[in-house]
PDB file of N, CA and C in Angstrom:
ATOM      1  N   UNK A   1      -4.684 -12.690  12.052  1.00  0.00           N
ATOM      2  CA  UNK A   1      -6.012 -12.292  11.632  1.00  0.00           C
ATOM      3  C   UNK A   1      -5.953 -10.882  11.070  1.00  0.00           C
ATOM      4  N   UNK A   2      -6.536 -10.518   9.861  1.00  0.00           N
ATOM      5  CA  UNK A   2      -6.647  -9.308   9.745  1.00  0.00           C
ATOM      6  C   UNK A   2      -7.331  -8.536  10.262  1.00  0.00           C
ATOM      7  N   UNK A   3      -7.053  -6.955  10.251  1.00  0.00           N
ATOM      8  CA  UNK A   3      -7.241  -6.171  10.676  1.00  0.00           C
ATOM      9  C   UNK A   3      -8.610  -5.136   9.902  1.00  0.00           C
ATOM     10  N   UNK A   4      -9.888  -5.572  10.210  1.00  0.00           N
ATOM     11  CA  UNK A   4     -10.498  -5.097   9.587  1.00  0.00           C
ATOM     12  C   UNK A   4     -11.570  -3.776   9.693  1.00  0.00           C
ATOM     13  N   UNK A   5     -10.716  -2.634  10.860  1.00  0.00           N
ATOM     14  CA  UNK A   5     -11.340  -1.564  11.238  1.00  0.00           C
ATOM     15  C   UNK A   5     -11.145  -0.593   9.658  1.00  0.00           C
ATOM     16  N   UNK A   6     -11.883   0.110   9.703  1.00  0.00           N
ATOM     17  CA  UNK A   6     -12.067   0.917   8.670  1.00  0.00           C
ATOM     18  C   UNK A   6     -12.267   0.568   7.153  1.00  0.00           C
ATOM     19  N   UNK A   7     -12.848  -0.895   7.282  1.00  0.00           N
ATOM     20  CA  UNK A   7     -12.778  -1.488   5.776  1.00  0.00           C
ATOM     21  C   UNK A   7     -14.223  -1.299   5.036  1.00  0.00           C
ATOM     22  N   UNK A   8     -13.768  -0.717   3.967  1.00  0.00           N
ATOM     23  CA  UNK A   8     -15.059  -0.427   2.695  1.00  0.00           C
ATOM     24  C   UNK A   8     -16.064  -1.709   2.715  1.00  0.00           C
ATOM     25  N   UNK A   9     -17.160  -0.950   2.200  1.00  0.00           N
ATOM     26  CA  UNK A   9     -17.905  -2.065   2.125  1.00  0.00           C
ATOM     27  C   UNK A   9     -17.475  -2.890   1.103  1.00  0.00           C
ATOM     28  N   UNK A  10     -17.527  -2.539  -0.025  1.00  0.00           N
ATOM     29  CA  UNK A  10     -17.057  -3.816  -1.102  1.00  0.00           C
ATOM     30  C   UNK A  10     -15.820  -4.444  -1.145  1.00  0.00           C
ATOM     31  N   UNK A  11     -14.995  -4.084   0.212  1.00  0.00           N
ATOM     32  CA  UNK A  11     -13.803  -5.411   0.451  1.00  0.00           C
ATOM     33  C   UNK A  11     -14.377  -6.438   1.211  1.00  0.00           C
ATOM     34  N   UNK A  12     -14.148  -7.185   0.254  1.00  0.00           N
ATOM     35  CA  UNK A  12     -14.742  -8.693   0.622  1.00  0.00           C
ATOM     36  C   UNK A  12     -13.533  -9.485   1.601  1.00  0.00           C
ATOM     37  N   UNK A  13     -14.047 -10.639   1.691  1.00  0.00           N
ATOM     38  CA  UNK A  13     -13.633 -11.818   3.135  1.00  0.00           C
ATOM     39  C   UNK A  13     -12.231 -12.029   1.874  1.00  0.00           C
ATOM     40  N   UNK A  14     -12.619 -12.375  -0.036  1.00  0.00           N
ATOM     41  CA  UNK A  14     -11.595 -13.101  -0.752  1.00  0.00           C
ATOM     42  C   UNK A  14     -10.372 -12.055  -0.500  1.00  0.00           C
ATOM     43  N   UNK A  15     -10.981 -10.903  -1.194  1.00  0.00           N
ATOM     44  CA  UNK A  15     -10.311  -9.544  -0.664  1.00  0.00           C
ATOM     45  C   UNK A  15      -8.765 -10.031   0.081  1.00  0.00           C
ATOM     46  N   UNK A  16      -9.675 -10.056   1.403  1.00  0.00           N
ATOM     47  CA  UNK A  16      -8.671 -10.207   2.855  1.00  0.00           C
ATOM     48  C   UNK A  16      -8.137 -11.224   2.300  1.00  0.00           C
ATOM     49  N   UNK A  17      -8.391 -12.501   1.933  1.00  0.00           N
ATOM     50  CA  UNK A  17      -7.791 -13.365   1.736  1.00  0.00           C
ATOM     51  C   UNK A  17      -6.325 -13.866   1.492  1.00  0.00           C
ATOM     52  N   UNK A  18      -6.671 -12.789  -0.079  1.00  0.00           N
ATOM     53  CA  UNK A  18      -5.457 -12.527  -0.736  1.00  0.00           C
ATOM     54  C   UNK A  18      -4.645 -11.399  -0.062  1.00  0.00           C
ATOM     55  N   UNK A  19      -4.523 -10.375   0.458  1.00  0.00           N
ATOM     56  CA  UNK A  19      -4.047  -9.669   1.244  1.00  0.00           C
ATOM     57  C   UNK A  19      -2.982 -10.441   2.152  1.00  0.00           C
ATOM     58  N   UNK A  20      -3.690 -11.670   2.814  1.00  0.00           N
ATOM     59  CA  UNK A  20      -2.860 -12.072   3.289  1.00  0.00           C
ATOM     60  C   UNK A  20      -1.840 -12.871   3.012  1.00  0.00           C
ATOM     61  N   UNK A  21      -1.713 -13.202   2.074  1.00  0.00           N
ATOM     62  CA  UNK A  21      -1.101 -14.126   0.982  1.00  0.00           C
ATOM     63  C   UNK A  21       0.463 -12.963   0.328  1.00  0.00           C
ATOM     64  N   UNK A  22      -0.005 -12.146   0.166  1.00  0.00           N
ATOM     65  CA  UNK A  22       0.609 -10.974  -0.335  1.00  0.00           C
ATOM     66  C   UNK A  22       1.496 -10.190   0.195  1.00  0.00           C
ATOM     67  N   UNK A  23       0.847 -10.113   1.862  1.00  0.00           N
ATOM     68  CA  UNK A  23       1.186  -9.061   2.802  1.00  0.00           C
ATOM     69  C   UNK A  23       2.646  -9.589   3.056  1.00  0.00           C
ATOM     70  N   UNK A  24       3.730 -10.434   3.083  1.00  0.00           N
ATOM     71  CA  UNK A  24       4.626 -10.608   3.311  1.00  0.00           C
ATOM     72  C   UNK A  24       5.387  -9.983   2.479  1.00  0.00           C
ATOM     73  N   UNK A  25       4.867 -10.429   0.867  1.00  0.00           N
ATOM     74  CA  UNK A  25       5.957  -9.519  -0.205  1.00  0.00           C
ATOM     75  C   UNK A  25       5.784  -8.454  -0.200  1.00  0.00           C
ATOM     76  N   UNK A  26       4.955  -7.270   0.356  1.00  0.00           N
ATOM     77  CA  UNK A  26       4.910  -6.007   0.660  1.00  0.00           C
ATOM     78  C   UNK A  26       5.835  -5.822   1.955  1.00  0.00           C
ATOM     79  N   UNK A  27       5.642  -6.575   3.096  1.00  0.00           N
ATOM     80  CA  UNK A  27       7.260  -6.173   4.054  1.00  0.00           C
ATOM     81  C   UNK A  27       8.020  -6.767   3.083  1.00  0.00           C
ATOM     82  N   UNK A  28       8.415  -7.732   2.436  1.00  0.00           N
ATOM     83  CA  UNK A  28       9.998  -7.615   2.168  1.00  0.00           C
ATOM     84  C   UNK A  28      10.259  -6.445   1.183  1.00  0.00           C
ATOM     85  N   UNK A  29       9.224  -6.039   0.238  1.00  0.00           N
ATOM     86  CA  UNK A  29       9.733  -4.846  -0.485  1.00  0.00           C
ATOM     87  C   UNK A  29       9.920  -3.774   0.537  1.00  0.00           C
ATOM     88  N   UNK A  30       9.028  -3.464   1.485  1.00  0.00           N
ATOM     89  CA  UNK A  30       9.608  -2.627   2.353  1.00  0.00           C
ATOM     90  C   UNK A  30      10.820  -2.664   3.004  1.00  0.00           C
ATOM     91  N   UNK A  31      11.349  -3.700   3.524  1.00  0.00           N
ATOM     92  CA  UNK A  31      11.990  -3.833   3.948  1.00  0.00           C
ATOM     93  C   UNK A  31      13.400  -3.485   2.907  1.00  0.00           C
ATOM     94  N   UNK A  32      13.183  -3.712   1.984  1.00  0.00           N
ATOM     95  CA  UNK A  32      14.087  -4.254   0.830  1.00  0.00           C
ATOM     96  C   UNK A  32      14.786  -2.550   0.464  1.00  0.00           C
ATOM     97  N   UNK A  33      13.442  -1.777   0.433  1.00  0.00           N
ATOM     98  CA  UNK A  33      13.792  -0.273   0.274  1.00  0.00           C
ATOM     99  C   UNK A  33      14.496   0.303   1.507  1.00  0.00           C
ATOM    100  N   UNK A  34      14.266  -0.024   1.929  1.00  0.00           N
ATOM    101  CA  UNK A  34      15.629   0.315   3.762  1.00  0.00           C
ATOM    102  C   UNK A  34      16.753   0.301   3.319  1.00  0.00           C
ATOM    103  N   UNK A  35      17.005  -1.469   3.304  1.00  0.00           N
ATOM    104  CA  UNK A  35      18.057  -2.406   3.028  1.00  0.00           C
ATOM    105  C   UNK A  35      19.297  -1.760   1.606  1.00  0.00           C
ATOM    106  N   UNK A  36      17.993  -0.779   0.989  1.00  0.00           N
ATOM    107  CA  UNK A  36      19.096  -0.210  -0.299  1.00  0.00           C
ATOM    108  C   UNK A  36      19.324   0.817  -0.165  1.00  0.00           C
ATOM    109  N   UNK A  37      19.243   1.533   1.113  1.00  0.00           N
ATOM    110  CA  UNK A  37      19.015   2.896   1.265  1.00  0.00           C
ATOM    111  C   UNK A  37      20.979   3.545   0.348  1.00  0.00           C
ATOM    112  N   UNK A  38      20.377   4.352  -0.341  1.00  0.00           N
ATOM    113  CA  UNK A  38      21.473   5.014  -0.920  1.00  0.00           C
ATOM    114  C   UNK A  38      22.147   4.552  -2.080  1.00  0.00           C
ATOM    115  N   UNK A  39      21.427   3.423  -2.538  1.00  0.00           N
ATOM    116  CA  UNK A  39      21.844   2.312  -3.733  1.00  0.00           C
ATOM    117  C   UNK A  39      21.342   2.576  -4.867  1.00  0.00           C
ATOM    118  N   UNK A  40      21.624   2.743  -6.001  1.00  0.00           N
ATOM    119  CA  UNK A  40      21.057   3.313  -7.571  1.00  0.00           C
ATOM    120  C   UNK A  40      19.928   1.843  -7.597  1.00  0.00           C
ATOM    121  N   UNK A  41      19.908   1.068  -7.067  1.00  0.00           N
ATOM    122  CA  UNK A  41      19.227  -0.235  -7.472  1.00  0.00           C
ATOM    123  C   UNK A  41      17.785  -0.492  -6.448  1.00  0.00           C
ATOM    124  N   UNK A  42      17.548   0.450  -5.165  1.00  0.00           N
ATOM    125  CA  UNK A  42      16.421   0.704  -4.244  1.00  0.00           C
ATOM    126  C   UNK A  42      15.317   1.058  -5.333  1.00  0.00           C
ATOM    127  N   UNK A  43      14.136   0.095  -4.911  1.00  0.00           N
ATOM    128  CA  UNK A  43      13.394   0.484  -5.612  1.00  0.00           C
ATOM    129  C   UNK A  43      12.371   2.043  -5.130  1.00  0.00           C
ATOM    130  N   UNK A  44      11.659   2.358  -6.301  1.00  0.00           N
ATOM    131  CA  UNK A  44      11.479   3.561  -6.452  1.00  0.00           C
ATOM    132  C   UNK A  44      10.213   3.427  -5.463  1.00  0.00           C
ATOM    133  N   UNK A  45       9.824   4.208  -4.385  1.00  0.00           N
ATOM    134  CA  UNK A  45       8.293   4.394  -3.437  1.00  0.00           C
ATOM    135  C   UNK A  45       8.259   6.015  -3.402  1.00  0.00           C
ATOM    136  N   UNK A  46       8.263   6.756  -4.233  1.00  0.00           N
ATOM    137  CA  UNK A  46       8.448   8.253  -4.254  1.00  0.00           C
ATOM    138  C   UNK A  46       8.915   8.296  -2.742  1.00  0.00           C
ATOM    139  N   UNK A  47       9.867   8.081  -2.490  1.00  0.00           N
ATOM    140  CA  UNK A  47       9.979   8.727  -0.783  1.00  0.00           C
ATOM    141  C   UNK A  47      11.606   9.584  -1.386  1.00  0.00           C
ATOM    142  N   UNK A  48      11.578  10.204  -0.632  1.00  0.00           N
ATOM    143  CA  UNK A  48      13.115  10.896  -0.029  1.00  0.00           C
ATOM    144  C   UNK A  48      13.369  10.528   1.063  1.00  0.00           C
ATOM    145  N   UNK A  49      14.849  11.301   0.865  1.00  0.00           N
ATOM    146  CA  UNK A  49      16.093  10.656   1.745  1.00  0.00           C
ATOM    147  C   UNK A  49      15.514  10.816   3.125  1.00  0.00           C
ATOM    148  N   UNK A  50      14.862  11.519   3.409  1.00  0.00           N
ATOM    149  CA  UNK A  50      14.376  11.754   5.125  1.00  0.00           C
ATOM    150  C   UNK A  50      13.305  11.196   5.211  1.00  0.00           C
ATOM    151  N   UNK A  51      12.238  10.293   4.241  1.00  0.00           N
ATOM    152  CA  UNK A  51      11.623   9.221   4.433  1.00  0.00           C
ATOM    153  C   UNK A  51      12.228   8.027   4.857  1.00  0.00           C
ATOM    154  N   UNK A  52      13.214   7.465   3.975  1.00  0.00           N
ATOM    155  CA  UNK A  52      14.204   6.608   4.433  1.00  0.00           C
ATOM    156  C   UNK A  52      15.008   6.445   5.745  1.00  0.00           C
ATOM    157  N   UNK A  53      15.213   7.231   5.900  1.00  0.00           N
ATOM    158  CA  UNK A  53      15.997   7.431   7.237  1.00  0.00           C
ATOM    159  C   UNK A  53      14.831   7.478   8.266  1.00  0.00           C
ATOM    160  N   UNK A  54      13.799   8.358   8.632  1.00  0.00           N
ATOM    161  CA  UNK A  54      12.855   7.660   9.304  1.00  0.00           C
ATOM    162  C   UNK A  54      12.781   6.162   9.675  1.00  0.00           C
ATOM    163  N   UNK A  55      12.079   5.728   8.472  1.00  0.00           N
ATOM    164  CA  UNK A  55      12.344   4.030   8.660  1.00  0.00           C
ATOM    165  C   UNK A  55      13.012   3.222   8.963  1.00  0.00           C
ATOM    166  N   UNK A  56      14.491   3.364   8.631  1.00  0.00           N
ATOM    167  CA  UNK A  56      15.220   2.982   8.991  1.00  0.00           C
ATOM    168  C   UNK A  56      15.804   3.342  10.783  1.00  0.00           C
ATOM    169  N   UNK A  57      15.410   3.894  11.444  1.00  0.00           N
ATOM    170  CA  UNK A  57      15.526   4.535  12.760  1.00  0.00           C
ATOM    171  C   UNK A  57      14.719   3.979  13.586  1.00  0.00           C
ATOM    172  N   UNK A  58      13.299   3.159  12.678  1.00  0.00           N
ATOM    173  CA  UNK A  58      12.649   2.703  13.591  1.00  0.00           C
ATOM    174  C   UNK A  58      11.364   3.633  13.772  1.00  0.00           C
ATOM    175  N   UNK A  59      11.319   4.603  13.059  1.00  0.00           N
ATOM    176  CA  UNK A  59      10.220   5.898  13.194  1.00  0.00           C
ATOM    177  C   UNK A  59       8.615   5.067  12.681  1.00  0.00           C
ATOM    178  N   UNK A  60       7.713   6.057  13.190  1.00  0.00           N
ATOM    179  CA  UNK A  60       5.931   5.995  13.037  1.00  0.00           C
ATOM    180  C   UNK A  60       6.148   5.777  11.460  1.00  0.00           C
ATOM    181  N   UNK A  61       6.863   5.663  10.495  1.00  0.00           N
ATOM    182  CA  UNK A  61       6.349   5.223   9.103  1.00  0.00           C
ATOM    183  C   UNK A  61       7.237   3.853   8.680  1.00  0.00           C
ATOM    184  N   UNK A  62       7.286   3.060   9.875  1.00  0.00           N
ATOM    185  CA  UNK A  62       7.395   1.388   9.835  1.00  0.00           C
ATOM    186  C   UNK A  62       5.889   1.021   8.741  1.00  0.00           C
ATOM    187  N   UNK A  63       6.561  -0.451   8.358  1.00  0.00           N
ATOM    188  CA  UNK A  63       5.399  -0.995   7.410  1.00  0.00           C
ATOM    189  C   UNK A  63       4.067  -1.008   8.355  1.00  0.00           C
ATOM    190  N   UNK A  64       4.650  -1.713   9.448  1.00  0.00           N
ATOM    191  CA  UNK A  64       3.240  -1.635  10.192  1.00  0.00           C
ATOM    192  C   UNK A  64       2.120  -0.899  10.094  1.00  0.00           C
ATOM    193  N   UNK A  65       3.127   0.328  10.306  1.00  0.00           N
ATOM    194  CA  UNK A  65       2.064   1.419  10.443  1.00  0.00           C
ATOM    195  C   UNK A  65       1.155   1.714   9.216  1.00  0.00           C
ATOM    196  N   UNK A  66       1.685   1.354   7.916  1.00  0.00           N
ATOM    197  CA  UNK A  66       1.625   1.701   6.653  1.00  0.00           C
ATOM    198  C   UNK A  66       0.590   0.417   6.418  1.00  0.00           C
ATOM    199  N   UNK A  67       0.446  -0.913   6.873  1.00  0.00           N
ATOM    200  CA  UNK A  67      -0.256  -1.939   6.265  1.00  0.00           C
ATOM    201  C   UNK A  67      -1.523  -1.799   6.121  1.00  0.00           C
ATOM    202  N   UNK A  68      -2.700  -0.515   7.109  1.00  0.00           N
ATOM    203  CA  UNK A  68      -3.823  -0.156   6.407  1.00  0.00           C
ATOM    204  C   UNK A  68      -3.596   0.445   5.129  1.00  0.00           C
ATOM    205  N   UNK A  69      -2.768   1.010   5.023  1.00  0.00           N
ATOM    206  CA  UNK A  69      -2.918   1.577   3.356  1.00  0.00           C
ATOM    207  C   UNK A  69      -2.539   0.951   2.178  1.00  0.00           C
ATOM    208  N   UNK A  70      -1.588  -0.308   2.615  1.00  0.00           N
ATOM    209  CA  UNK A  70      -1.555  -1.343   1.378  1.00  0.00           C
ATOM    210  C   UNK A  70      -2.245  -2.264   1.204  1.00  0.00           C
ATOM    211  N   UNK A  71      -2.953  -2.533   2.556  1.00  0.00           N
ATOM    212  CA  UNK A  71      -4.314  -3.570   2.238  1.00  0.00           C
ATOM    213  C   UNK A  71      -5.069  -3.191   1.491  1.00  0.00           C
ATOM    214  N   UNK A  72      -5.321  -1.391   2.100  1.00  0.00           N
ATOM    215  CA  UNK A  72      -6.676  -0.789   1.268  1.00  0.00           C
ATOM    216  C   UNK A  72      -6.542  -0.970  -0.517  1.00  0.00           C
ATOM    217  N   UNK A  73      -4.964  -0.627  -0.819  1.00  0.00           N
ATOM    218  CA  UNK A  73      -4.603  -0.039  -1.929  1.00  0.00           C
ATOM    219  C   UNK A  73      -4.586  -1.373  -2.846  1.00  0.00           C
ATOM    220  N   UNK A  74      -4.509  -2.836  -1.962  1.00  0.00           N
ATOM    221  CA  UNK A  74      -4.427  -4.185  -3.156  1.00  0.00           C
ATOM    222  C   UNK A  74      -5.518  -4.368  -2.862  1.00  0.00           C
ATOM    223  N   UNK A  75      -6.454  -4.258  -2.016  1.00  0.00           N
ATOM    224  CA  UNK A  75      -8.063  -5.059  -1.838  1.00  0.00           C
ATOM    225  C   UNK A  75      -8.873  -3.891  -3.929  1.00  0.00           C
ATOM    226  N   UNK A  76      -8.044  -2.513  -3.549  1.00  0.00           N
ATOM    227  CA  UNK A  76      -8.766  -1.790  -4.579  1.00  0.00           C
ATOM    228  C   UNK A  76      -8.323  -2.606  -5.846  1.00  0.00           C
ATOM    229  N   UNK A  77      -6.767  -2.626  -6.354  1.00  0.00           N
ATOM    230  CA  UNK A  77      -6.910  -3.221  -6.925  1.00  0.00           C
ATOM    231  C   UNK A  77      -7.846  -4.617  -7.604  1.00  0.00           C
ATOM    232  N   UNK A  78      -7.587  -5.108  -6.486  1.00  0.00           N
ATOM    233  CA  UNK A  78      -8.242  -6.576  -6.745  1.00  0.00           C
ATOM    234  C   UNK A  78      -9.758  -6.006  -6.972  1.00  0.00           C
ATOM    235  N   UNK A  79     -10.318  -5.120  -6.557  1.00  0.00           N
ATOM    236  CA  UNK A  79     -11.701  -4.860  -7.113  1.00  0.00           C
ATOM    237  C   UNK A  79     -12.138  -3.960  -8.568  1.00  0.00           C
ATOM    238  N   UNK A  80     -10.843  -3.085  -8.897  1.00  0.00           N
ATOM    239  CA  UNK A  80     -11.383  -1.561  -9.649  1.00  0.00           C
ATOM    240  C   UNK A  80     -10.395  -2.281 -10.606  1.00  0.00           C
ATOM    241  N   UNK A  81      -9.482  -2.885 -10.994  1.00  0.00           N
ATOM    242  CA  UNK A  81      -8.562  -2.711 -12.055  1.00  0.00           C
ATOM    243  C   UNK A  81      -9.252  -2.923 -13.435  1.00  0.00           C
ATOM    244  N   UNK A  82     -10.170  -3.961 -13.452  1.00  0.00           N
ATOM    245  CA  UNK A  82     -10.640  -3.747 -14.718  1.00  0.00           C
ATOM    246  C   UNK A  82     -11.855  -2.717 -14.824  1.00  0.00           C
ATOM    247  N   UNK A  83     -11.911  -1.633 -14.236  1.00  0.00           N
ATOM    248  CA  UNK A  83     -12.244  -0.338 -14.721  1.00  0.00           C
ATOM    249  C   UNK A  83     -11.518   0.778 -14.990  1.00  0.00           C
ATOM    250  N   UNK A  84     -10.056   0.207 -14.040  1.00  0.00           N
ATOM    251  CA  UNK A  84      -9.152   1.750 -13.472  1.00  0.00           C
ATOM    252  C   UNK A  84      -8.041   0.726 -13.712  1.00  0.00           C
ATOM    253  N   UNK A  85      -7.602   0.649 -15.413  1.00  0.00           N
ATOM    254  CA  UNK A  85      -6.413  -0.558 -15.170  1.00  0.00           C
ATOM    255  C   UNK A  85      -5.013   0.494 -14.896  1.00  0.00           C
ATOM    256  N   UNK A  86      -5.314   2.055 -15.121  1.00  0.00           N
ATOM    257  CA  UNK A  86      -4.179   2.468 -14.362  1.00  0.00           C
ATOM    258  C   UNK A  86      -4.979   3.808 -13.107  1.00  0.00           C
ATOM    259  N   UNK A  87      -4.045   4.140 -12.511  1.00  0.00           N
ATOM    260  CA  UNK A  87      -4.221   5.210 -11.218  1.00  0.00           C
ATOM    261  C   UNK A  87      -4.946   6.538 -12.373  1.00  0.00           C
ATOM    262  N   UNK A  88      -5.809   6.901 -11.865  1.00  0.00           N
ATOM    263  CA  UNK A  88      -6.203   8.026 -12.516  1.00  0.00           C
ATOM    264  C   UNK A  88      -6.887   9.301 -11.483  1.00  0.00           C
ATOM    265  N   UNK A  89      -7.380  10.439 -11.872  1.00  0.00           N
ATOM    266  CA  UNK A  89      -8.030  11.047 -11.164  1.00  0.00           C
ATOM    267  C   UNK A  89      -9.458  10.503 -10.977  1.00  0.00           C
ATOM    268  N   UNK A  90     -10.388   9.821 -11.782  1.00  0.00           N
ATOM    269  CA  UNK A  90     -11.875   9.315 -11.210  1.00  0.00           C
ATOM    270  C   UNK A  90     -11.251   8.344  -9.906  1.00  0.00           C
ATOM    271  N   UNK A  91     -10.801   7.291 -10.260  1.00  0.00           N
ATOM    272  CA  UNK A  91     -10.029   5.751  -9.430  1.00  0.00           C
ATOM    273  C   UNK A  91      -9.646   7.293  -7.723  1.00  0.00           C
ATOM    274  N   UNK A  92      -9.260   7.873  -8.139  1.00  0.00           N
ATOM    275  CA  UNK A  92      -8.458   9.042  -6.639  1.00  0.00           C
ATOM    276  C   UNK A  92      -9.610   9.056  -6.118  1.00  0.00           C
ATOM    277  N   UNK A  93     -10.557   9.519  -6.904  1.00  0.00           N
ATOM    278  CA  UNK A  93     -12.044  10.136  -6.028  1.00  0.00           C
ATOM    279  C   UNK A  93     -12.458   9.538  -5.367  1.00  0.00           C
ATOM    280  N   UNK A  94     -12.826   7.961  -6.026  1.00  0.00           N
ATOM    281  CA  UNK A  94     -13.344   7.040  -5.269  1.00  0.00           C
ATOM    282  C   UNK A  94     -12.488   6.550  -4.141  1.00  0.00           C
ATOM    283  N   UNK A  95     -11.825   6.585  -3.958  1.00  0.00           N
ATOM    284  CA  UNK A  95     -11.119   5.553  -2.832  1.00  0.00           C
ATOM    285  C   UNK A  95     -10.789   6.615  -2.281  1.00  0.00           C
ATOM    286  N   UNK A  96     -10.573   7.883  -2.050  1.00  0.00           N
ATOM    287  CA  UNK A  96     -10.887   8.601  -1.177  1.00  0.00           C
ATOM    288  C   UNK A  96     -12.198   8.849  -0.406  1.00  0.00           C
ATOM    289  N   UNK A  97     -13.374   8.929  -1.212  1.00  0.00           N
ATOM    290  CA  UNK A  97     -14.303   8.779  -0.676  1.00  0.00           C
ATOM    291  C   UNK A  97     -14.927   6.983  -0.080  1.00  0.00           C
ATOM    292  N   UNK A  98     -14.350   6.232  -0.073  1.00  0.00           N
ATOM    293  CA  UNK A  98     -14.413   5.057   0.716  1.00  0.00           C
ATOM    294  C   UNK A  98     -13.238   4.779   1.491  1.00  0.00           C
ATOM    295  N   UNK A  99     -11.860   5.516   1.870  1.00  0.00           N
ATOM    296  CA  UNK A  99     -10.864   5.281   2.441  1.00  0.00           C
ATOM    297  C   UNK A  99     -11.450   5.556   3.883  1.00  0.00           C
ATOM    298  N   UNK A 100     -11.003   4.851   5.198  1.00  0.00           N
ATOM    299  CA  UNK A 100     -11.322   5.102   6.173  1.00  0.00           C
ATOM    300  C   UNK A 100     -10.274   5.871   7.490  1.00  0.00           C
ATOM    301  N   UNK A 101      -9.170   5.896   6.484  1.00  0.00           N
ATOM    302  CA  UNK A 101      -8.149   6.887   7.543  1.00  0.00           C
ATOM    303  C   UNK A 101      -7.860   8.318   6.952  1.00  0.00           C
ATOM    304  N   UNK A 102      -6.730   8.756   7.089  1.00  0.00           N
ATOM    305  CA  UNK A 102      -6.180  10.111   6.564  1.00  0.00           C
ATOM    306  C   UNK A 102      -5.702   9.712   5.099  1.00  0.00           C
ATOM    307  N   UNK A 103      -6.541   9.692   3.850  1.00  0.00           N
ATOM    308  CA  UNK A 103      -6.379   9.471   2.654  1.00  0.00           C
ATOM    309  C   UNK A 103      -4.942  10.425   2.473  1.00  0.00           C
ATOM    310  N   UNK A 104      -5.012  11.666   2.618  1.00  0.00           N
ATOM    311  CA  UNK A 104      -4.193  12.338   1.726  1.00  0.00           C
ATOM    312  C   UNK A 104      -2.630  12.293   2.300  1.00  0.00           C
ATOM    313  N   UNK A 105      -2.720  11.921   3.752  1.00  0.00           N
ATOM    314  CA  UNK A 105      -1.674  11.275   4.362  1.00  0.00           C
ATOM    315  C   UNK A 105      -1.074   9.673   3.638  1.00  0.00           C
ATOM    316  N   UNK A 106      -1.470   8.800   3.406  1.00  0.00           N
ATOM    317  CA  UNK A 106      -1.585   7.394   2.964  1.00  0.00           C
ATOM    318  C   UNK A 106      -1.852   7.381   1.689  1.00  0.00           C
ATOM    319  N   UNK A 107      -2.119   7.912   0.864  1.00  0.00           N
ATOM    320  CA  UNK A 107      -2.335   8.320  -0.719  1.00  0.00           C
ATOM    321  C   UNK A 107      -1.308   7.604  -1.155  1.00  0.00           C
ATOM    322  N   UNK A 108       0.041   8.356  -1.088  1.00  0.00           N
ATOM    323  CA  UNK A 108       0.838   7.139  -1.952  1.00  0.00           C
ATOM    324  C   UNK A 108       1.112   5.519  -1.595  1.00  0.00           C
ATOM    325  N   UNK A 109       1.029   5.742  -0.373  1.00  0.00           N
ATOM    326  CA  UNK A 109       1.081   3.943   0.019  1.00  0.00           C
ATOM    327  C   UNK A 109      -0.153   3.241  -0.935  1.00  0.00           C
ATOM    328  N   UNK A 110      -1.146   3.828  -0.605  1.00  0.00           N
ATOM    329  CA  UNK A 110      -2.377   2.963  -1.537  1.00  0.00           C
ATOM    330  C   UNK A 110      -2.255   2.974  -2.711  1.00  0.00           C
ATOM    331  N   UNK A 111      -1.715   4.237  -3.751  1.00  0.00           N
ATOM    332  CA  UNK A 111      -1.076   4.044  -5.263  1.00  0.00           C
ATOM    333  C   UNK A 111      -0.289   2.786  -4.946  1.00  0.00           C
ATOM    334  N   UNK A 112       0.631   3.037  -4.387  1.00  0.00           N
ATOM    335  CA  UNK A 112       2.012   1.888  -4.379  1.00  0.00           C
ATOM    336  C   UNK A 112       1.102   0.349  -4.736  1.00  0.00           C
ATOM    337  N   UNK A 113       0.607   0.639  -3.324  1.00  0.00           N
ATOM    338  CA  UNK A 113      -0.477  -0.685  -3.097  1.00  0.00           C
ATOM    339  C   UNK A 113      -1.275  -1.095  -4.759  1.00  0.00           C
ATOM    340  N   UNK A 114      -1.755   0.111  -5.221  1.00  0.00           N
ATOM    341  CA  UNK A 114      -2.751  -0.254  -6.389  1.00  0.00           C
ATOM    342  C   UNK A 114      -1.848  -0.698  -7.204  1.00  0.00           C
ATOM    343  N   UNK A 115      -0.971  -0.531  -7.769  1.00  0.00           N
ATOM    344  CA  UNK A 115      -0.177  -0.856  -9.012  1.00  0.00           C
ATOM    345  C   UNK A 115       0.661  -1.949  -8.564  1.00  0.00           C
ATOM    346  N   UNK A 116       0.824  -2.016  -7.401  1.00  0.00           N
ATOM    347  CA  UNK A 116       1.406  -3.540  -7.326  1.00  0.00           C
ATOM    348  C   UNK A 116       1.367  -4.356  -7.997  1.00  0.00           C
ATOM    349  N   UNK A 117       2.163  -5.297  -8.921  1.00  0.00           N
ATOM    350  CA  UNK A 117       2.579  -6.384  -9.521  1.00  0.00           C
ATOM    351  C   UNK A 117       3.120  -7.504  -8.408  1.00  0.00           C
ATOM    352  N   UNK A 118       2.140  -8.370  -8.105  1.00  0.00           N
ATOM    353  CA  UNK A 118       2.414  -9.632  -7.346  1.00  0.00           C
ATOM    354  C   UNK A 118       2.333 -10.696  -8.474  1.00  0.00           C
ATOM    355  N   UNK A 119       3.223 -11.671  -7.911  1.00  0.00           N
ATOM    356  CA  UNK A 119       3.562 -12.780  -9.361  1.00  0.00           C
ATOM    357  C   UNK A 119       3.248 -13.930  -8.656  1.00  0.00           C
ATOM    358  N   UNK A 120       2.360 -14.802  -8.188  1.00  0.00           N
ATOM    359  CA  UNK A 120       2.622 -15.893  -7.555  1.00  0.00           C
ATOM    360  C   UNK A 120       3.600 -17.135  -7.828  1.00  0.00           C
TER     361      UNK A 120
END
């Protein structure tokens, strides 16, 4: 069941829906960025090397911990893209001002999240 403390008003039930549909290929990319740690071929999550290693250790920035901010960041998508078809400074404002945790902490997870390319 999802997890729906801190959710905006205009994320809808379809919203969640798809989230959940999704939420797996977001752990395996997470996972996937571990898995390449140190590899020219890891994909790019702006993190550094002492992000990585965190994660990989098992540290507080597991996906888990991170899955409010990629829900938030594909529910936005799925709502703003055809206004905000890329990340901009207006698209920042808003979803900061409807984010319900530490935005500027989780900021890039929810970019990540927004620009996501899911392919069914």
């Amino acid at each position: 069941m999802a997890n729906t403390t801190n959710k905006p008003a205009w994320q809808t039930d379809e919203e969640m829906s798809t989230w959940e549909r999704v939420k797996k290929a977001f752990a395996n990319d997470w996972e996937q960025t571990k898995a390449d740690f140190g590899s020219d071929e890891a994909r790019d999550m702006d993190q550094d090397v002492d992000d990585t290693i965190k994660q990989m250790a098992g540290s507080d920035d597991a996906f888990e911990n991170r899955e409010q901010a990629f829900r938030f960041g594909y529910a936005a998508q799925r709502r703003y893209h055809s206004d905000y078809p890329t990340w901009n400074d207006d698209l920042d404002e808003r979803l900061r001002a409807d984010y319900g945790g530490d935005y500027a902490r989780d900021r890039r997870y929810i970019q990540h999240a927004y620009e996501y390319q899911h392919v069914d």
